[in-house]
Protein backbone atom coordinates (compact mmCIF):
# COMPACT_ATOMS: atom_id res chain seq x y z
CA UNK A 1 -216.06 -62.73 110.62
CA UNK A 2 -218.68 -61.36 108.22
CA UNK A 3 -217.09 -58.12 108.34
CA UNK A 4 -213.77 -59.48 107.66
CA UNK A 5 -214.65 -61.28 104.89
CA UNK A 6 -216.05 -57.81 103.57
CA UNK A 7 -213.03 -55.91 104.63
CA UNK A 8 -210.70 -58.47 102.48
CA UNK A 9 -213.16 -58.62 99.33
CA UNK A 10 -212.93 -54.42 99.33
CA UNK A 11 -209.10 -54.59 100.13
CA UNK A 12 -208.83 -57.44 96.65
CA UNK A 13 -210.76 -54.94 94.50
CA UNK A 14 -209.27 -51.72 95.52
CA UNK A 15 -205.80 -53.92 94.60
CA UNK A 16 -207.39 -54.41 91.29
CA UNK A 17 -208.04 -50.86 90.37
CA UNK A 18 -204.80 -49.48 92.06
CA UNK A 19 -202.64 -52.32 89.78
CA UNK A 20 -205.08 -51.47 87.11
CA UNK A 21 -204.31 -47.80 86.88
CA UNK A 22 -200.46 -48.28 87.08
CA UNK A 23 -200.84 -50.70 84.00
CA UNK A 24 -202.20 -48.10 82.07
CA UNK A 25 -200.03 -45.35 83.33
CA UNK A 26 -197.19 -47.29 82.56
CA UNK A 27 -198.52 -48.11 79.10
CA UNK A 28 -198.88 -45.00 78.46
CA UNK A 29 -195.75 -43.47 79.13
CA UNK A 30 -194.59 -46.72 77.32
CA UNK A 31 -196.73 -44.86 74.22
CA UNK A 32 -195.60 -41.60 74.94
CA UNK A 33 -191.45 -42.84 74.80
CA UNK A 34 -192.53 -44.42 71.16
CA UNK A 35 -193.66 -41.91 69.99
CA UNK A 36 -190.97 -39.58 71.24
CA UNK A 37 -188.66 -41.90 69.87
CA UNK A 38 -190.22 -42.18 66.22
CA UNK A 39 -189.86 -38.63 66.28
CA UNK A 40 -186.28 -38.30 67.24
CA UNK A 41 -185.36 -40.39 64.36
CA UNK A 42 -187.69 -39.02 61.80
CA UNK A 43 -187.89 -35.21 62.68
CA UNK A 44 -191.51 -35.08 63.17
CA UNK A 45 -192.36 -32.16 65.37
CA UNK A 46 -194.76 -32.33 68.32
CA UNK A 47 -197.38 -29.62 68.95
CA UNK A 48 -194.69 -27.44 70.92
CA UNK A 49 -190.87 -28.70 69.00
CA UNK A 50 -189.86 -27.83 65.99
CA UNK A 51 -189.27 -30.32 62.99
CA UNK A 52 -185.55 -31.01 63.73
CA UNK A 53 -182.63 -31.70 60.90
CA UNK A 54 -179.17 -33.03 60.16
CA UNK A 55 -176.49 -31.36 58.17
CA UNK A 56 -173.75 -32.82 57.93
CA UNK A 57 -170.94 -30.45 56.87
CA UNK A 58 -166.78 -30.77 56.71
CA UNK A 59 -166.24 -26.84 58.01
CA UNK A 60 -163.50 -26.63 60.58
CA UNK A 61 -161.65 -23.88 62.04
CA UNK A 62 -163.09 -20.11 61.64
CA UNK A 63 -165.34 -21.53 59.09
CA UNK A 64 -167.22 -23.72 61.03
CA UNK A 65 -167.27 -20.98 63.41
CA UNK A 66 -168.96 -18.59 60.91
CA UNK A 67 -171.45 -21.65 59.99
CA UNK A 68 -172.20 -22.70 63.49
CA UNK A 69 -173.09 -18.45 64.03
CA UNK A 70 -175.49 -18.66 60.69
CA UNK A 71 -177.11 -21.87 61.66
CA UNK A 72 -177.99 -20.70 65.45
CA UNK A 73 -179.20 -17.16 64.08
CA UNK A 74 -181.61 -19.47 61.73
CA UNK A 75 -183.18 -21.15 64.88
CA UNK A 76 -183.38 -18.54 66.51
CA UNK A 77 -185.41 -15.97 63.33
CA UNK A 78 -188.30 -18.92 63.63
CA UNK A 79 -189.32 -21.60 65.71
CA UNK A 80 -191.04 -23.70 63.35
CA UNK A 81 -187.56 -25.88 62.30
CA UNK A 82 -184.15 -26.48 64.03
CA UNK A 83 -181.18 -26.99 62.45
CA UNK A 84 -178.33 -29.24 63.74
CA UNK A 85 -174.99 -28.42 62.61
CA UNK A 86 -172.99 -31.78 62.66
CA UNK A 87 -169.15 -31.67 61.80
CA UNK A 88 -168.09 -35.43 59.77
CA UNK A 89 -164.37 -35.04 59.51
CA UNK A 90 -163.03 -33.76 55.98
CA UNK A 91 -164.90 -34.48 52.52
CA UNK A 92 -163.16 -37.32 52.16
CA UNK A 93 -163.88 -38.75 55.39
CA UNK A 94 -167.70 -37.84 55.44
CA UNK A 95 -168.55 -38.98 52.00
CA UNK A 96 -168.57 -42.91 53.46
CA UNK A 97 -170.62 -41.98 56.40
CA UNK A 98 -173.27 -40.92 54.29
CA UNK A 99 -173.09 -44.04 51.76
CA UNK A 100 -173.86 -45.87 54.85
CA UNK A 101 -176.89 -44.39 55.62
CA UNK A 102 -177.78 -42.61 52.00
CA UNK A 103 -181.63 -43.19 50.67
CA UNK A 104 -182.49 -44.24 54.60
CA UNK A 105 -185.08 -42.33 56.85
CA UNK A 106 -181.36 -42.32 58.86
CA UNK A 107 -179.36 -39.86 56.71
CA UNK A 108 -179.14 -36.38 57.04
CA UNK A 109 -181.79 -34.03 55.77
CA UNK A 110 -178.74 -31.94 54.30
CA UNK A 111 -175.02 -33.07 53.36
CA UNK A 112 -171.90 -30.65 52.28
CA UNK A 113 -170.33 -32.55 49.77
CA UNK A 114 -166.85 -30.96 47.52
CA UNK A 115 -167.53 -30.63 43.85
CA UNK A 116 -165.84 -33.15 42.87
CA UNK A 117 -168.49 -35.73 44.46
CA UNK A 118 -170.83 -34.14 41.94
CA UNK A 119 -170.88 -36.56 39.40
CA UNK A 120 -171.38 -39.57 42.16
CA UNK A 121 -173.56 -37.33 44.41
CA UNK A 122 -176.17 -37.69 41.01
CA UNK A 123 -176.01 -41.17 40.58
CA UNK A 124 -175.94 -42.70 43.98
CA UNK A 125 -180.10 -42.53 44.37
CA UNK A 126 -179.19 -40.87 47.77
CA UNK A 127 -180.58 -37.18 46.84
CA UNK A 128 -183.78 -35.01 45.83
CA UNK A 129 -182.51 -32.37 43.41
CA UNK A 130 -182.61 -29.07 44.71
CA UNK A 131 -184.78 -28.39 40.90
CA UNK A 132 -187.75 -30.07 42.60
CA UNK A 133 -188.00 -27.43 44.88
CA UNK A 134 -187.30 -24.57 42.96
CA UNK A 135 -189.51 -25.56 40.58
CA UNK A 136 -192.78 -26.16 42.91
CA UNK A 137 -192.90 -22.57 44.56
CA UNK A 138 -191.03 -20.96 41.31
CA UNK A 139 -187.59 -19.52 43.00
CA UNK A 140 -186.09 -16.99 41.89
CA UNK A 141 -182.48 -18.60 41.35
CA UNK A 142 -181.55 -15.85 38.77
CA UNK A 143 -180.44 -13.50 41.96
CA UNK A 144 -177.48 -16.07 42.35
CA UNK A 145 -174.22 -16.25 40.47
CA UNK A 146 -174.97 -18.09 37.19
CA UNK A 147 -171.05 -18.45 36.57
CA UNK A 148 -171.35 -20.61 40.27
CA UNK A 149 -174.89 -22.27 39.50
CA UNK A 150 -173.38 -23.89 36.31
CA UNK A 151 -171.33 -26.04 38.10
CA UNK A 152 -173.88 -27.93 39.69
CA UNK A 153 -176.15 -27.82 37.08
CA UNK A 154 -176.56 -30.52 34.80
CA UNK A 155 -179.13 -31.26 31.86
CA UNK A 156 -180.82 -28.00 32.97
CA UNK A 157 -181.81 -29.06 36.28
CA UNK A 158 -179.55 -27.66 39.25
CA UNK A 159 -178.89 -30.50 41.55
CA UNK A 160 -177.33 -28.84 44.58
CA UNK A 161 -177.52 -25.77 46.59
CA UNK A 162 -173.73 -24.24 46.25
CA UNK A 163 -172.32 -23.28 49.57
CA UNK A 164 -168.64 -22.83 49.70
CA UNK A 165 -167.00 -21.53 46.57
CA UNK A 166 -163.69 -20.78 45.57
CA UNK A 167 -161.55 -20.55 42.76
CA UNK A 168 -157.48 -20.52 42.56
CA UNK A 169 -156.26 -16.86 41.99
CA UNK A 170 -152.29 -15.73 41.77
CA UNK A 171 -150.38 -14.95 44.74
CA UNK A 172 -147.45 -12.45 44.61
CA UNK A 173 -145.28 -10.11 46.57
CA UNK A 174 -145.52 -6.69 45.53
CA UNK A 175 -142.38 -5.78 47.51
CA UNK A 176 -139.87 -8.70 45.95
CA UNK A 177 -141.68 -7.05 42.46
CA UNK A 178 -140.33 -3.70 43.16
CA UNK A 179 -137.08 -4.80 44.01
CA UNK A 180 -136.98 -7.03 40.58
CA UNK A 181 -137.98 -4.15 39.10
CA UNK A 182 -141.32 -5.38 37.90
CA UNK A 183 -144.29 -3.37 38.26
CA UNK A 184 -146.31 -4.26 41.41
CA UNK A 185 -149.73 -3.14 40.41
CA UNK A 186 -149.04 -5.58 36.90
CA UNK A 187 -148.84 -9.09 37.70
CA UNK A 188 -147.84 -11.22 34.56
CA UNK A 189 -151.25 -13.06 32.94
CA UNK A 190 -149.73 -15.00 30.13
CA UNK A 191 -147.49 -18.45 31.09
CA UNK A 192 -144.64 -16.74 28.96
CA UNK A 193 -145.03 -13.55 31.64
CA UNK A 194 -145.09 -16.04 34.25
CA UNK A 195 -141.61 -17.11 33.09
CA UNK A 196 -139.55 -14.15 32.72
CA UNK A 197 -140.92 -12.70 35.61
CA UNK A 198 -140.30 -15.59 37.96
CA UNK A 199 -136.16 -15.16 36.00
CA UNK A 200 -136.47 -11.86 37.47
CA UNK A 201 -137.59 -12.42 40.71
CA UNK A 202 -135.52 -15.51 41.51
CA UNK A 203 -132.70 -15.02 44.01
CA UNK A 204 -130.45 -17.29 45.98
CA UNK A 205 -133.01 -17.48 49.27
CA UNK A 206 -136.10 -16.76 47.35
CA UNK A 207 -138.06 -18.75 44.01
CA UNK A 208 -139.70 -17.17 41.11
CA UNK A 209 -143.15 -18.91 41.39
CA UNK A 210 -144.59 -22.11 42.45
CA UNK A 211 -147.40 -24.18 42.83
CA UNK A 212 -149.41 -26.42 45.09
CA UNK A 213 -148.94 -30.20 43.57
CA UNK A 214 -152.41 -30.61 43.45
CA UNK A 215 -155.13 -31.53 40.50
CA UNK A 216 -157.30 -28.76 41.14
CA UNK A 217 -154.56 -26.11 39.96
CA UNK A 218 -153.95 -28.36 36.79
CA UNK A 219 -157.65 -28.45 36.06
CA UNK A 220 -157.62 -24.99 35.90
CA UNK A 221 -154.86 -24.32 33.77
CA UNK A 222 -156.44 -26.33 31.39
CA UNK A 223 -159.84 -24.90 31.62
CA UNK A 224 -158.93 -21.33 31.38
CA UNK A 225 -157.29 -22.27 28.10
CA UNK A 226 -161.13 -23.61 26.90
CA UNK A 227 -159.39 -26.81 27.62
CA UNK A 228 -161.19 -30.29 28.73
CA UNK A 229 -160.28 -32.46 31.04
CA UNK A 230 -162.43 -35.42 29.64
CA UNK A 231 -164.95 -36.41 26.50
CA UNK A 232 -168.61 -36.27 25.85
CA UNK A 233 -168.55 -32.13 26.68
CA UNK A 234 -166.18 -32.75 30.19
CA UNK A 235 -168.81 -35.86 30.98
CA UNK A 236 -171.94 -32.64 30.71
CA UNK A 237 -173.52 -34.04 26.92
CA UNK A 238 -173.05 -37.93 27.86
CA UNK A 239 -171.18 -39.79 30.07
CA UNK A 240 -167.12 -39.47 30.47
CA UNK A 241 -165.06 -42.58 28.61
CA UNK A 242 -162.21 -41.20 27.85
CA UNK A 243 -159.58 -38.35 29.06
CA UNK A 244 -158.38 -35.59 27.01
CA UNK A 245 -156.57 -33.75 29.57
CA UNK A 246 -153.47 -35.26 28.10
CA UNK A 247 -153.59 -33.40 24.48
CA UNK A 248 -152.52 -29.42 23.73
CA UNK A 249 -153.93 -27.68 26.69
CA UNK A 250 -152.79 -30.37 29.63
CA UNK A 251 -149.58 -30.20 27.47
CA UNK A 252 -149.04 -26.34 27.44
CA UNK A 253 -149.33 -26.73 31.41
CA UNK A 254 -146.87 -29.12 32.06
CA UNK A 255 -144.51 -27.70 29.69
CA UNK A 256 -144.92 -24.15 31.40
CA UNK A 257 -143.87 -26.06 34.90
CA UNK A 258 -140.87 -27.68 33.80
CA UNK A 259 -139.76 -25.02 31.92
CA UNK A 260 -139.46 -22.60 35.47
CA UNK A 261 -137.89 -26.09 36.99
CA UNK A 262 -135.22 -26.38 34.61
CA UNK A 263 -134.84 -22.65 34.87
CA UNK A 264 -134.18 -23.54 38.95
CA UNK A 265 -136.69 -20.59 39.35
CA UNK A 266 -139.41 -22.65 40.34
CA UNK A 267 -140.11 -23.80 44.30
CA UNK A 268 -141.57 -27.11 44.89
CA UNK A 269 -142.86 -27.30 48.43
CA UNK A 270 -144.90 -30.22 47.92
CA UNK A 271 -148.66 -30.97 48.55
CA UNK A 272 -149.50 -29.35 51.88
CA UNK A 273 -151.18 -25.93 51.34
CA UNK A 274 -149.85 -25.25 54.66
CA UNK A 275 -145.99 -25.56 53.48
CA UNK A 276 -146.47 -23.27 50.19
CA UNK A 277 -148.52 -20.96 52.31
CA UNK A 278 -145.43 -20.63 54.81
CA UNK A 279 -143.16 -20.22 52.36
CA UNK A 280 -144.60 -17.43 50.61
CA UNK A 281 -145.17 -15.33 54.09
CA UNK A 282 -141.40 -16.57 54.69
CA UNK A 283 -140.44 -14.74 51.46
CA UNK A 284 -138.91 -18.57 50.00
CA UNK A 285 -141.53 -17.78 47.05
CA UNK A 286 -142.77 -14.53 45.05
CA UNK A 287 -145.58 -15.89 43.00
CA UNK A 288 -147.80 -18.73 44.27
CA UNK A 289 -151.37 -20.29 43.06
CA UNK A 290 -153.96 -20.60 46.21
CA UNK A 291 -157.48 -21.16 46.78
CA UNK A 292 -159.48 -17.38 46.75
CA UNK A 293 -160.77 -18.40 50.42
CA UNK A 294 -157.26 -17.44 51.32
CA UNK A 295 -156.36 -14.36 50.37
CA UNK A 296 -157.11 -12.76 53.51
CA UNK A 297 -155.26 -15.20 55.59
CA UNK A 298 -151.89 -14.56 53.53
CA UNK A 299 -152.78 -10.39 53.67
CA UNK A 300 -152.90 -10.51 57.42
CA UNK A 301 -150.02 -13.08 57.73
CA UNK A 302 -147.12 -11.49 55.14
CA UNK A 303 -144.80 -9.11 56.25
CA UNK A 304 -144.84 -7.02 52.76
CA UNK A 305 -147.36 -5.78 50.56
CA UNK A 306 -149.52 -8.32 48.77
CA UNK A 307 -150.85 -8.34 45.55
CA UNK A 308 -153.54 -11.14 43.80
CA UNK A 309 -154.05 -11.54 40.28
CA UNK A 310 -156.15 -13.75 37.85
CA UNK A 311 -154.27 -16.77 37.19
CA UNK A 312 -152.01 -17.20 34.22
CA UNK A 313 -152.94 -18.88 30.67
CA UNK A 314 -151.39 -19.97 27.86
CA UNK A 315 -150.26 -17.68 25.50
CA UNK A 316 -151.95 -18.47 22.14
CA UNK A 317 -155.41 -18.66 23.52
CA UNK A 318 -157.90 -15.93 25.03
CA UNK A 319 -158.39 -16.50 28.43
CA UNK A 320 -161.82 -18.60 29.13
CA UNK A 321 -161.83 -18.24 32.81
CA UNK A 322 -162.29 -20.31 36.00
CA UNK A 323 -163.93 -23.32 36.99
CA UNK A 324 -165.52 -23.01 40.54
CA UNK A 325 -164.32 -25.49 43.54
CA UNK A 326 -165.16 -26.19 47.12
CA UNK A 327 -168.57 -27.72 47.95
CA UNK A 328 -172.54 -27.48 48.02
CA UNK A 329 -175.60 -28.32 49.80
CA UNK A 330 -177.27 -31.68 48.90
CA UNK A 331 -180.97 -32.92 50.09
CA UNK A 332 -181.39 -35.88 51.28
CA UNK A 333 -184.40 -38.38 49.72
CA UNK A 334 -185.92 -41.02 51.51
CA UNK A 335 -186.42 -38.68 54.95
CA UNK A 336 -189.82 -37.44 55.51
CA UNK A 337 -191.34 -34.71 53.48
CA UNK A 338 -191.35 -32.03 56.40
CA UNK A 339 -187.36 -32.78 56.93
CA UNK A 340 -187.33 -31.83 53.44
CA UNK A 341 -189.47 -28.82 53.47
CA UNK A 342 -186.85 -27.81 57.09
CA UNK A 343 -183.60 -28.64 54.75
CA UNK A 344 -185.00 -26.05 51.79
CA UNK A 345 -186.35 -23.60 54.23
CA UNK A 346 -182.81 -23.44 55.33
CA UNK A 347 -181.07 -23.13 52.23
CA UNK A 348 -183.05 -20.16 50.91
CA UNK A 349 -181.91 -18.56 54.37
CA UNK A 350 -178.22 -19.27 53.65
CA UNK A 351 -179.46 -17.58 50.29
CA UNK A 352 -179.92 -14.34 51.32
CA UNK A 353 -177.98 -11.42 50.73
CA UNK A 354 -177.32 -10.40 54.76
CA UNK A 355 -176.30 -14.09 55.38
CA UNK A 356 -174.14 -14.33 52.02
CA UNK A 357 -172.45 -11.39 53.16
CA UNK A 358 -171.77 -13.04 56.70
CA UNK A 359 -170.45 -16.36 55.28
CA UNK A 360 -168.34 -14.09 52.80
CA UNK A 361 -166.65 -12.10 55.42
CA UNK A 362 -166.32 -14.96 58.12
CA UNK A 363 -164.34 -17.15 55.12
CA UNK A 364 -163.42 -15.89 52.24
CA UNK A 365 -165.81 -17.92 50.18
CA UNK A 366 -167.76 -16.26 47.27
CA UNK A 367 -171.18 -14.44 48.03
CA UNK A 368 -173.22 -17.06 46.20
CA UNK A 369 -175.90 -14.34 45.95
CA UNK A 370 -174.04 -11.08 44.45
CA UNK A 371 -176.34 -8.59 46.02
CA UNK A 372 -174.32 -9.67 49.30
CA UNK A 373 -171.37 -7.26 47.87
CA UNK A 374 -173.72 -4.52 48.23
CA UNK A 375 -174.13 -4.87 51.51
CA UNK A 376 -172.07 -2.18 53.92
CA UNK A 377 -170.36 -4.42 56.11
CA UNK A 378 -169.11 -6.01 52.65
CA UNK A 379 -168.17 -2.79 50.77
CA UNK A 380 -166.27 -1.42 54.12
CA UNK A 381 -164.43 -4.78 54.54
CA UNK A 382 -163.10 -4.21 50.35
CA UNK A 383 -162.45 -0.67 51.04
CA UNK A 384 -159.59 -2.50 53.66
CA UNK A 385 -158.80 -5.51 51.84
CA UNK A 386 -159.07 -4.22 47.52
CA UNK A 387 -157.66 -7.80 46.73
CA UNK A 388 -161.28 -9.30 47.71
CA UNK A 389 -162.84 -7.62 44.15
CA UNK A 390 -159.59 -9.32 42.07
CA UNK A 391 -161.03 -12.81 43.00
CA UNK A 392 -164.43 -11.74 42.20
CA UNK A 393 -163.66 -9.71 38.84
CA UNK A 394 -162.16 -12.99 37.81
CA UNK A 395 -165.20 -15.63 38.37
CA UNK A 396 -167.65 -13.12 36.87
CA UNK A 397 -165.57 -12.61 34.07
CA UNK A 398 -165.99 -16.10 33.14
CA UNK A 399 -166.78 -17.24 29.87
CA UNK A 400 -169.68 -20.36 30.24
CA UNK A 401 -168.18 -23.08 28.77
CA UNK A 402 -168.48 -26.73 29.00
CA UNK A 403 -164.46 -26.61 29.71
CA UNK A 404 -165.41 -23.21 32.43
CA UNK A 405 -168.60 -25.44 34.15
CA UNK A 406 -165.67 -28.20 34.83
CA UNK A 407 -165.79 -32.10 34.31
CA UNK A 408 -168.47 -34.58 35.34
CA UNK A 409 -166.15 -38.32 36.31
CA UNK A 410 -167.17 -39.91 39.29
CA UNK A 411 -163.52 -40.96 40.27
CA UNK A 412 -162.07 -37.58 40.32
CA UNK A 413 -160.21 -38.34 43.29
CA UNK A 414 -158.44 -41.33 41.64
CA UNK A 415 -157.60 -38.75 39.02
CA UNK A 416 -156.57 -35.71 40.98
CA UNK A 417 -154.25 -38.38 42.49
CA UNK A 418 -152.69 -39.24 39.00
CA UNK A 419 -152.13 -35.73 38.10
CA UNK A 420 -150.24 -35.52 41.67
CA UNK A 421 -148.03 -38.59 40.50
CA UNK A 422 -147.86 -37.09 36.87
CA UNK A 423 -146.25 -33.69 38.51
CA UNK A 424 -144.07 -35.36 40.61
CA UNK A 425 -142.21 -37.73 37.89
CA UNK A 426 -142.35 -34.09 35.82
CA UNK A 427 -140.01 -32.41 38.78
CA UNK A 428 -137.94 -35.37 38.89
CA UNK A 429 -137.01 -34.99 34.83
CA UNK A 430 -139.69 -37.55 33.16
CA UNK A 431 -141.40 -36.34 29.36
CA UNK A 432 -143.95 -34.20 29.87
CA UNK A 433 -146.30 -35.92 27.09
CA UNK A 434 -145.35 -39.34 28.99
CA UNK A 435 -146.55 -38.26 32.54
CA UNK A 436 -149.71 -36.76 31.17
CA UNK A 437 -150.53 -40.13 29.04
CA UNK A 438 -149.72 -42.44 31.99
CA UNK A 439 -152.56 -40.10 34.42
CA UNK A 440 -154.69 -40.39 31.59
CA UNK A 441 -154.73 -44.02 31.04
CA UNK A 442 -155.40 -44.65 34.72
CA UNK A 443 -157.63 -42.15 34.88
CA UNK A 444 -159.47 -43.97 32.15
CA UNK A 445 -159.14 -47.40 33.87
CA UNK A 446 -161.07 -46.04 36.78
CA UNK A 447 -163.83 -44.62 34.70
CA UNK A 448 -163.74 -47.94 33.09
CA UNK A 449 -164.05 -49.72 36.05
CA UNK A 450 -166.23 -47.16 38.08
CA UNK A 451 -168.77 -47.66 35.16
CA UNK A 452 -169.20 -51.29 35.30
CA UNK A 453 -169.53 -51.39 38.78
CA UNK A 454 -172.79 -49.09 37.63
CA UNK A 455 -174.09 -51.34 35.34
């Protein structure tokens, strides 16, 4: 009975230890999984992972391809960060995933946002300025194309890493030029040109010239006249009240488009880039304004010779240039310091000449580091497609300008979509001067109210 009594007493404790032990096995994996966890969501690395990071970006098709090839090469040239590439939809459609989670340990360590966010990129509270960084270990930013830095810079303090850049060059078809009897290796540069050659070229299938209805083309037509689009410097010296895009320059634009409608020698094919696209490889257009990123898409696609030329400008004025468009690299604040440290690490790789070169070749974009046109893949990739240097000759010919570094407004959607309306009522047979006032005075009614919703 004694012995039983032991027996039982051993059995109890040897209970006690075994329950003991799983307790603190299971609170420790319980420590482990919170820790794990915290480091999911903040980026931390362990002793073996890599600090890992968000960027958000609104590539899709073969650029996103080209992107998604950069990005792995970068995890795979170190293993001290990881970069993951995150596709959000289109700029429009990401923009109000990040104001959701913007300032939060939550949002991504880096954002692609279109220039046009600029202005509300600065003020939202969500981002570090790229300056900080550059300005603690002393980068060199002077390797990378000042006439695309100036964009995003603002008060002398760059804000943004550019990424994607573009600007709108002119379209044409060397062969329909022959056949008008123009020359083919001369595309007209003045508005004027653009009219007598677009008389010339017109037949009964095929229009002179035509362009996208879109605000970006109309913002350049006014810039490259040294035109503004609103006060206070184009929003750069103070903050935008009032639109000027509506006086000579804005004027001179419009009056150049309806002058080709009423001629019946200019093709409206709406606001797709798609349609216009198609209609110049189906020979319904000779002359056509499109992004630079696409020049090799419409050399592969026509069935003629193509040829691409600066865009047009006024006649009375010197040409000023272009303003740059597509979209850059943003940090994130509020994340932790070494998902900072991972976001810059990676956009002094994208930086580099070899990469540059990649993303140039894989998109059409700009080089936003010249020395990427050096490189041999680049130069044998001109030597086939000559066009490429056109689009290039044209940004770097530049003249910086508060008109050339574009417009500051943080509703530049609501007034790209004015313009839109403004060309619209032009091609149905409204004033010129009225169209342009009634864009401006929303435009200024949004500014208005996008200001006080600052305050």
């Amino acid at each position: 009975m004694k012995n039983m009594k032991l027996r039982l007493l051993f059995l109890a404790i040897l209970s006690l230890f075994v329950l003991a032990a799983c307790t603190n096995s299971d609170s420790k994996k319980n420590d482990t999984t919170s820790t794990n966890n915290t480091n999911d969501n903040s980026g931390k690395d362990t002793a073996s992972d890599p600090i890992e990071i968000d960027f958000w970006h609104a590539m899709s098709g073969t650029a996103q391809e080209t992107l998604d090839t950069i990005v792995a090469n970068f995890n795979k040239s170190q293993d001290k960060y990881k970069v993951n590439a995150q596709y959000q939809g289109t700029y429009e459609e990401s923009l109000p995933k990040l104001r959701s989670v913007g300032g939060t340990k939550d949002a991504p360590a880096i954002t692609q946002v279109f220039e046009i966010g600029t202005k509300y990129m600065i003020d939202s509270g969500f981002i570090e300025p790229i300056q900080t960084f550059i300005d603690k270990e002393n980068y060199d930013i002077s390797q990378l194309e000042q006439n695309i830095l100036n964009y995003y810079t603002v008060d002398d303090k760059l804000y943004s890493m550019p990424f994607n850049s573009s600007t709108p060059v002119m379209i044409y078809n060397k062969d329909a030029f022959k056949a008008a009897g123009l020359d083919p290796e001369k595309a007209p540069a003045t508005f004027n040109e653009v009219i007598e050659a677009a008389k010339k070229l017109k037949t009964d299938d095929m229009a002179g010239f035509s362009m996208l209805t879109y605000g970006w083309f109309f913002e350049q037509l006014v810039a490259t006249q040294g035109g503004l689009y609103v006060n206070n410097d184009n929003g750069r010296s103070d903050t935008a009240t009032e639109s000027v895009f509506n006086g000579k320059e804005g004027l001179n634009v419009f009056n150049f488009l309806k002058q080709m409608n009423d001629d019946g020698t200019f093709g409206n094919f709406g606001t797709n880039w798609d349609d216009i696209q198609a209609a110049f490889t189906a020979e319904k257009v000779a002359m056509y304004m499109d992004s630079s990123a696409g020049v090799a898409g419409m050399i592969d696609a026509a069935p003629f010779d193509v040829g691409v030329a600066y865009i047009p400008y006024a006649d009375d004025v010197e040409r000023a240039g272009v303003i740059i468009g597509g979209a850059s690299l943003w940090m994130s604040k509020g994340i932790e310091e070494q998902e900072q440290e991972a976001a810059w690490e990676f956009m002094k790789y994208l930086q580099t000449s070899e990469v540059q070169a990649e993303w140039h070749l894989g998109t059409g974009y700009f080089a936003i580091n010249p020395a990427a046109y050096e490189e041999q893949n680049v130069k044998d990739k001109w030597a086939e497609y000559p066009q490429f240097k056109v689009t290039v000759d044209q940004l770097q010919s530049t003249k910086e300008s508060f008109a050339t570094r574009g417009a500051l407004i943080s509703v530049f959607p609501e007034s790209r979509q004015q313009i839109v309306n403004a060309l619209e009522r032009l091609y149905q047979g409204e004033d010129p001067q009225k169209a342009l006032d009634d864009a401006a005075t929303e435009t200024d009614k949004a500014m208005e109210t996008a200001e006080k919703a600052n305050q």
